[in-house]
N, C-alpha and C. Protein backbone atom coordinates (compact mmCIF):
# COMPACT_ATOMS: atom_id res chain seq x y z
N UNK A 1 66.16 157.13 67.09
CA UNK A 1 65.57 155.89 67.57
C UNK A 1 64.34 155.51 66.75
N UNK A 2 63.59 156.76 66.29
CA UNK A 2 62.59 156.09 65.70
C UNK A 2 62.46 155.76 64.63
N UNK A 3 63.97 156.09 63.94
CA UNK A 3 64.07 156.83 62.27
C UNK A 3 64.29 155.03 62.40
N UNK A 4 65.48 154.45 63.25
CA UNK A 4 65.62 152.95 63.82
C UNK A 4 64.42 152.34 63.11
N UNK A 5 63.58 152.26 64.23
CA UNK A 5 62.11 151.52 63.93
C UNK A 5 61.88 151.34 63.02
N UNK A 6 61.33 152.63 62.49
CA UNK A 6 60.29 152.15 61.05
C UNK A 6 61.35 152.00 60.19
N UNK A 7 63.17 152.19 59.57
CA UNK A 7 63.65 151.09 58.67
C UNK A 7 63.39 149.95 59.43
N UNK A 8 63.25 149.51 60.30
CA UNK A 8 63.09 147.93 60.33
C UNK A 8 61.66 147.85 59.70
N UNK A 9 60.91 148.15 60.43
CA UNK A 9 59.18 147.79 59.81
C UNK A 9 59.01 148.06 58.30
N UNK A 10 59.85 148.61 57.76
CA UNK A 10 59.53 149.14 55.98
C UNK A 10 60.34 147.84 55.86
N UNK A 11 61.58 147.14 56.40
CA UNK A 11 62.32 146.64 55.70
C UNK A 11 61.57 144.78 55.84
N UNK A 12 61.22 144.78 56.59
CA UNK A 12 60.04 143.68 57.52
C UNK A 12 59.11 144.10 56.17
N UNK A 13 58.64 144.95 55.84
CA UNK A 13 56.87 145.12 54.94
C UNK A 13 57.26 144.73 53.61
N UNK A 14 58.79 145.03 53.37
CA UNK A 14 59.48 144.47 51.82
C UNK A 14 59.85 143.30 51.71
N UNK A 15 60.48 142.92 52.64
CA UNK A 15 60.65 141.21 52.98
C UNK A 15 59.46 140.30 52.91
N UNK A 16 58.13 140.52 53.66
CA UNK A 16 57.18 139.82 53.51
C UNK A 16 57.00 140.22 51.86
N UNK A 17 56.28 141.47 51.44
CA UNK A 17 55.89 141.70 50.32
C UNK A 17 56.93 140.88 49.07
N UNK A 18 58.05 140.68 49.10
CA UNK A 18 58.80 139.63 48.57
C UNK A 18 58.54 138.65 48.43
N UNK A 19 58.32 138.07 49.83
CA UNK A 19 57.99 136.39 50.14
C UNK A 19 56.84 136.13 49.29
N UNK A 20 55.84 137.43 49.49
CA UNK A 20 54.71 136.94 48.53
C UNK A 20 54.40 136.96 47.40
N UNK A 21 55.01 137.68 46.90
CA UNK A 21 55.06 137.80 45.19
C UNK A 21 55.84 136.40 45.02
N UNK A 22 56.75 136.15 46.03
CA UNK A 22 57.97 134.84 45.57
C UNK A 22 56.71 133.35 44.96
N UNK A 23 56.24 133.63 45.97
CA UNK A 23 54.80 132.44 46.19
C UNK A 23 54.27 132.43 45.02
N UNK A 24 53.40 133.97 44.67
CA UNK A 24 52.94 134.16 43.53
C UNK A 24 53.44 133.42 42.22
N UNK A 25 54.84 133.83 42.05
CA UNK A 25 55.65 133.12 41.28
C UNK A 25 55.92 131.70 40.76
N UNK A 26 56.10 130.92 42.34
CA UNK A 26 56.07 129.25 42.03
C UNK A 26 54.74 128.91 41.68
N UNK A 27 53.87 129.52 42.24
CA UNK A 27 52.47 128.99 41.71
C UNK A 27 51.99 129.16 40.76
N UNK A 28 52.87 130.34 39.99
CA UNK A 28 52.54 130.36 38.27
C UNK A 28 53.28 128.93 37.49
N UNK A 29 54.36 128.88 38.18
CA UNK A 29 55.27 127.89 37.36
C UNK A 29 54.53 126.36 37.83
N UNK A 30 54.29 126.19 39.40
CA UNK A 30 54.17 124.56 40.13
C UNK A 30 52.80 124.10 39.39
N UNK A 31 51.72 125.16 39.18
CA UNK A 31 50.27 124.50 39.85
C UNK A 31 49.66 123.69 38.44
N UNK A 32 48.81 123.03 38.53
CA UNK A 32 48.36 122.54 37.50
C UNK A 32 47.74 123.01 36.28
N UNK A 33 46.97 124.39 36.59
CA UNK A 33 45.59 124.50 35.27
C UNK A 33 45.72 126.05 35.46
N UNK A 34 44.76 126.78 34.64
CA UNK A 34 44.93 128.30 34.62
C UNK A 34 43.78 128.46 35.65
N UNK A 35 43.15 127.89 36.21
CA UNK A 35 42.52 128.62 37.71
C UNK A 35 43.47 128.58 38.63
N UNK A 36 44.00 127.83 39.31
CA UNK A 36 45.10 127.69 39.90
C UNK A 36 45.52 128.19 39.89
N UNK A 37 46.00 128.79 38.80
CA UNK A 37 47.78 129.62 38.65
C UNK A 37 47.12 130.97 38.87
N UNK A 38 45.90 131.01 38.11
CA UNK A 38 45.15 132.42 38.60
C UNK A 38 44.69 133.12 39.61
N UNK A 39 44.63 131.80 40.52
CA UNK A 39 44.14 132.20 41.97
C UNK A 39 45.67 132.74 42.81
N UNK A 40 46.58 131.95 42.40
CA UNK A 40 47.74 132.14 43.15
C UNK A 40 48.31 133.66 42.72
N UNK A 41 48.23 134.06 40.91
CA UNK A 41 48.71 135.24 40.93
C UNK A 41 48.31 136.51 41.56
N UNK A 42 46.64 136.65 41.33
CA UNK A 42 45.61 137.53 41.56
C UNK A 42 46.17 137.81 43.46
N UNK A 43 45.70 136.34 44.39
CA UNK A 43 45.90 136.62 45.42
C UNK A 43 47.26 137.23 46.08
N UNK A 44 48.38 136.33 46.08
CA UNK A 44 49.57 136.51 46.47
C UNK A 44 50.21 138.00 45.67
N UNK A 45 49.73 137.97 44.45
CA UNK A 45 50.47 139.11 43.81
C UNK A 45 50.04 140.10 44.29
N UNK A 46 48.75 140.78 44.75
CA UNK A 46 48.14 141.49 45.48
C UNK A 46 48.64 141.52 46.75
N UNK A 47 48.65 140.94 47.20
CA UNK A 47 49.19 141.30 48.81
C UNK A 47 51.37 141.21 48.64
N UNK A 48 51.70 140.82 47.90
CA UNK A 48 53.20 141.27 47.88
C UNK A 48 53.21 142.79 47.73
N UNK A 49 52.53 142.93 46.82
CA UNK A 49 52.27 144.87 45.89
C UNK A 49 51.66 145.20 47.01
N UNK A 50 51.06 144.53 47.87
CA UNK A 50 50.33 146.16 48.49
C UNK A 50 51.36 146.09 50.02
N UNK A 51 52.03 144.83 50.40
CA UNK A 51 52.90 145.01 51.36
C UNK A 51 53.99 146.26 50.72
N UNK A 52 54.50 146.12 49.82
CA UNK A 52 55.89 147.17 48.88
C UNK A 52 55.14 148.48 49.10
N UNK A 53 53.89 148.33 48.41
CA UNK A 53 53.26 149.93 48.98
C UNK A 53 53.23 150.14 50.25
N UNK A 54 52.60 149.61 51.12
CA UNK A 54 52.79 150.29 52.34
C UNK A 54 54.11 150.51 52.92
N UNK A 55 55.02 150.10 52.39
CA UNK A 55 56.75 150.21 53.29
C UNK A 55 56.94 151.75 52.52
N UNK A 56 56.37 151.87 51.27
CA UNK A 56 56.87 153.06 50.23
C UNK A 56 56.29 154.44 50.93
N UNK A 57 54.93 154.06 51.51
CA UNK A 57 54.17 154.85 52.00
C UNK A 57 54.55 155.31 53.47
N UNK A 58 55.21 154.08 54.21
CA UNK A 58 55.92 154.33 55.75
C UNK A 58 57.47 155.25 55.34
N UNK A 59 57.95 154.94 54.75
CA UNK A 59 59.50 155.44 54.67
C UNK A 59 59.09 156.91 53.47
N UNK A 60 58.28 157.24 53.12
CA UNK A 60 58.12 158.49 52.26
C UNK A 60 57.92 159.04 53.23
N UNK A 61 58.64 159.93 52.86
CA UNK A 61 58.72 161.78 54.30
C UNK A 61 57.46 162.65 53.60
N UNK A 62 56.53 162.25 52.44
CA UNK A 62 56.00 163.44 51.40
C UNK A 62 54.70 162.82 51.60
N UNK A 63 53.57 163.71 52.21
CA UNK A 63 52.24 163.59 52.19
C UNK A 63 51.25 162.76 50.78
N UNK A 64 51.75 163.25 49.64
CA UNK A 64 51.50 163.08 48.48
C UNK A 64 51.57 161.57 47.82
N UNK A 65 53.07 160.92 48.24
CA UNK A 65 53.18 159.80 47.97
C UNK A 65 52.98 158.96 48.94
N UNK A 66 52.82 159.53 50.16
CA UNK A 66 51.65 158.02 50.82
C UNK A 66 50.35 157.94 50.42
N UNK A 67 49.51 158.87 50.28
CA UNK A 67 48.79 158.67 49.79
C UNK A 67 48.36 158.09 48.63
N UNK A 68 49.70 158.37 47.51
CA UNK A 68 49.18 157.83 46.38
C UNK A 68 49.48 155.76 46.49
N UNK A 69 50.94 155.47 47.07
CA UNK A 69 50.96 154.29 47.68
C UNK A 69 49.40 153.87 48.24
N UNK A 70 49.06 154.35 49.51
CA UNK A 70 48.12 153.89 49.69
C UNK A 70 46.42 153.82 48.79
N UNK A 71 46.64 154.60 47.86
CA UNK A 71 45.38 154.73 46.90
C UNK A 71 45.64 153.08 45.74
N UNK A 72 47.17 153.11 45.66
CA UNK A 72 47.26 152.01 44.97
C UNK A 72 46.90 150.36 45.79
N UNK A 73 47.58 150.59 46.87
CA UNK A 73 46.69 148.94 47.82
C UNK A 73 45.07 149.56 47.47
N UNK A 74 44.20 150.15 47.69
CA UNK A 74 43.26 149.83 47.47
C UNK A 74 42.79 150.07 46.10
N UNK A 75 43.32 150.39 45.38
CA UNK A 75 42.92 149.68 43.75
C UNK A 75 43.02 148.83 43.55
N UNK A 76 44.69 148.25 43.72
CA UNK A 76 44.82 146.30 44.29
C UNK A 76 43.41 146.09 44.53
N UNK A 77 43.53 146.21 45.67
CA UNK A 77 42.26 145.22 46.59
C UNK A 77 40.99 145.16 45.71
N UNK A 78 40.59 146.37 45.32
CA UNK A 78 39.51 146.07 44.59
C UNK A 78 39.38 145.90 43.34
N UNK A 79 40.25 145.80 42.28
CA UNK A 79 40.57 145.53 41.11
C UNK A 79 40.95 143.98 40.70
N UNK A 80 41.48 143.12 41.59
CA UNK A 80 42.58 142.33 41.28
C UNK A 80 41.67 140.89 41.32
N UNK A 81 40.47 141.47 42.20
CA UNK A 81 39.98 139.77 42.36
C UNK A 81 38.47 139.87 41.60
N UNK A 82 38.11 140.78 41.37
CA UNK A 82 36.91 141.22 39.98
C UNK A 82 37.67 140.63 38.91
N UNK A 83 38.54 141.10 38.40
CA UNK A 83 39.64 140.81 37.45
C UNK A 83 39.85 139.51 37.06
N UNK A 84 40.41 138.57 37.95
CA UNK A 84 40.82 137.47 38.11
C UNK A 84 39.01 136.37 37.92
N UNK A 85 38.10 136.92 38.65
CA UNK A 85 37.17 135.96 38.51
C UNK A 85 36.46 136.17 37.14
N UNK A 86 36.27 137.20 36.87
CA UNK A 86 35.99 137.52 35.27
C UNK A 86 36.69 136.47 34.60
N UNK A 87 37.83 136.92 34.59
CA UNK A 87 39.22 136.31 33.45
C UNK A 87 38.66 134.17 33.80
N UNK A 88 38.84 134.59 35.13
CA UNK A 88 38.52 132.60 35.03
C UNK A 88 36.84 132.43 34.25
N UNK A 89 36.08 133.36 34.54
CA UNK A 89 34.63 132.60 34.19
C UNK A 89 35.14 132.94 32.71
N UNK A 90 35.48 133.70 31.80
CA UNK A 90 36.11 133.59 30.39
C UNK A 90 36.79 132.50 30.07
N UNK A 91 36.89 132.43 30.66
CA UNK A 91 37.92 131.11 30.43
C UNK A 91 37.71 129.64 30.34
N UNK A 92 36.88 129.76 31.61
CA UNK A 92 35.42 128.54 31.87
C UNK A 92 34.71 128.40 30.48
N UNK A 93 34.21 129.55 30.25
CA UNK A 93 32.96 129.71 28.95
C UNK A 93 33.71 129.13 27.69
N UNK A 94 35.22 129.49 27.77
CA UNK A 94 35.34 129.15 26.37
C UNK A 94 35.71 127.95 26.42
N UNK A 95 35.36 127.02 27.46
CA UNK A 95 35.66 125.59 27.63
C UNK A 95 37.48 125.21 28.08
N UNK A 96 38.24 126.29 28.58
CA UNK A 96 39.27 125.64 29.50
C UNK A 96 38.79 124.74 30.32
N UNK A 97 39.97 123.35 29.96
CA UNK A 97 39.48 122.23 31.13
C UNK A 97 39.91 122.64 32.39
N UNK A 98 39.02 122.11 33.13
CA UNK A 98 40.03 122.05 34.69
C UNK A 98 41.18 121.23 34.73
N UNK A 99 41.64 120.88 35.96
CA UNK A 99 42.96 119.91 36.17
C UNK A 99 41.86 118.50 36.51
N UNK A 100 42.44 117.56 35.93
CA UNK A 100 41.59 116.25 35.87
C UNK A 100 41.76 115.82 37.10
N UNK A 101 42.49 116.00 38.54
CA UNK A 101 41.85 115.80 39.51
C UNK A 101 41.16 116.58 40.12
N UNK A 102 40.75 118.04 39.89
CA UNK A 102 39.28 119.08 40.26
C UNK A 102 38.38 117.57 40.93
N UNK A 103 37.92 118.25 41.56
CA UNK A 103 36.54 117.54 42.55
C UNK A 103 35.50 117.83 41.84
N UNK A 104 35.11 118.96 41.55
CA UNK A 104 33.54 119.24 40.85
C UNK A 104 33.57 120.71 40.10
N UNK A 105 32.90 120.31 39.06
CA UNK A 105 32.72 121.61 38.07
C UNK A 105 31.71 121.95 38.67
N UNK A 106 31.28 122.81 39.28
CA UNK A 106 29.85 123.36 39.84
C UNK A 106 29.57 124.50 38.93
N UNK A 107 30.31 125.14 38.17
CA UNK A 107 29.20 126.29 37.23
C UNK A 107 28.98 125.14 36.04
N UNK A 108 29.83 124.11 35.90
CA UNK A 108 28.82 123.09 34.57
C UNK A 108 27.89 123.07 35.45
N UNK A 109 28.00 122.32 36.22
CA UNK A 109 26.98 121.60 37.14
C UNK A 109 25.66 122.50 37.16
N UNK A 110 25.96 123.52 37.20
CA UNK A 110 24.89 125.19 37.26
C UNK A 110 24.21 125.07 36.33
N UNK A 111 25.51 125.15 35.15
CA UNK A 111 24.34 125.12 33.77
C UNK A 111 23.60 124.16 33.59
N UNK A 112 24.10 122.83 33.71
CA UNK A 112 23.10 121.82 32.99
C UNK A 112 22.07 121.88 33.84
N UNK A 113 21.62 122.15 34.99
CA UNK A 113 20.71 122.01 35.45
C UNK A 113 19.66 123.10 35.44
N UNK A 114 20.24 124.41 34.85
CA UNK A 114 19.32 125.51 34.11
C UNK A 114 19.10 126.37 34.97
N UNK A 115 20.12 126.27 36.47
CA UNK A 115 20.04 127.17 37.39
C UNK A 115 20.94 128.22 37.60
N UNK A 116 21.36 128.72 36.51
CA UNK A 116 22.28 129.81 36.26
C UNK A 116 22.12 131.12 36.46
N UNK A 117 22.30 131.61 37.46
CA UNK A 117 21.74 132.97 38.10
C UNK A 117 22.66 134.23 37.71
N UNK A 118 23.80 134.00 36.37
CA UNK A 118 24.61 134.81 36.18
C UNK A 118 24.07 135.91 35.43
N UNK A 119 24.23 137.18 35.47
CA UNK A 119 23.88 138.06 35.15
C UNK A 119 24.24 138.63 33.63
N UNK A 120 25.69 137.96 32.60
CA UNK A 120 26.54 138.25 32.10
C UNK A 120 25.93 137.98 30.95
C-alpha cells in the first residue's frame, strides 16, 4: 500500500518537474530579449531539476543517493539565481538592449545619476 503511494507522489514530482522545465523551454524559444529568456530558464529550470530530484530522492531505497539528490536541489537553489543575475548584469554592462517595450532601465537609470551602489 505504501510502496502504492509514494509511486504516485514520485510520479506526481516528475510530472510537475516536467511541466516545468516544459515552461522553461517555451520561454527560451517565446520571450522577447535575453533577460527574459534568462529569467524563465534560471527560474523554471530550477524548480523542474529540483522537482526530478526530489522524486529520485523519494523512490531511492539508498541513504546515499537521497542525500546526494537532495544536496543537488540545494546547489540549484543557491547557485542558479547568483548565476543568472551575474550573467544578466554582464550582459547589461556590455550594452545588451532590453526588449523595446521594457518599462524602465533602472540600473541605466542608477548610473546616470551616479548612484550606483554596486560593489563589482
Amino acid at each position: 500500500m505504501i510502496d502504492a503511494l509514494l509511486n504516485i507522489v514520485v510520479g506526481l514530482l516528475l510530472l510537475a518537474g516536467a511541466l516545468f522545465s516544459l515552461a522553461a523551454s517555451i520561454g527560451l524559444l517565446r520571450l522577447p530579449d535575453l533577460y527574459t529568456r534568462m529569467h524563465s530558464a534560471s527560474k523554471a529550470g530550477t524548480v523542474g531539476s529540483g522537482f526530478a530530484l526530489i522524486a529520485m530522492a523519494i523512490h531511492s531505497a539508498d541513504l546515499g543517493d537521497s542525500t546526494r539528490a537532495i544536496a543537488g536541489v540545494v546547489f540549484f537553489l543557491l547557485t542558479a539565481p547568483i548565476s543568472a543575475h551575474l550573467l544578466a548584469k554582464a550582459a547589461h554592462d556590455m550594452g545588451y538592449p532590453l526588449w523595446s517595450k521594457s518599462l524602465a532601465d533602472e540600473k541605466k537609470a542608477e548610473e546616470s545619476s551616479g548612484k550606483s551602489n554596486s560593489v563589482y
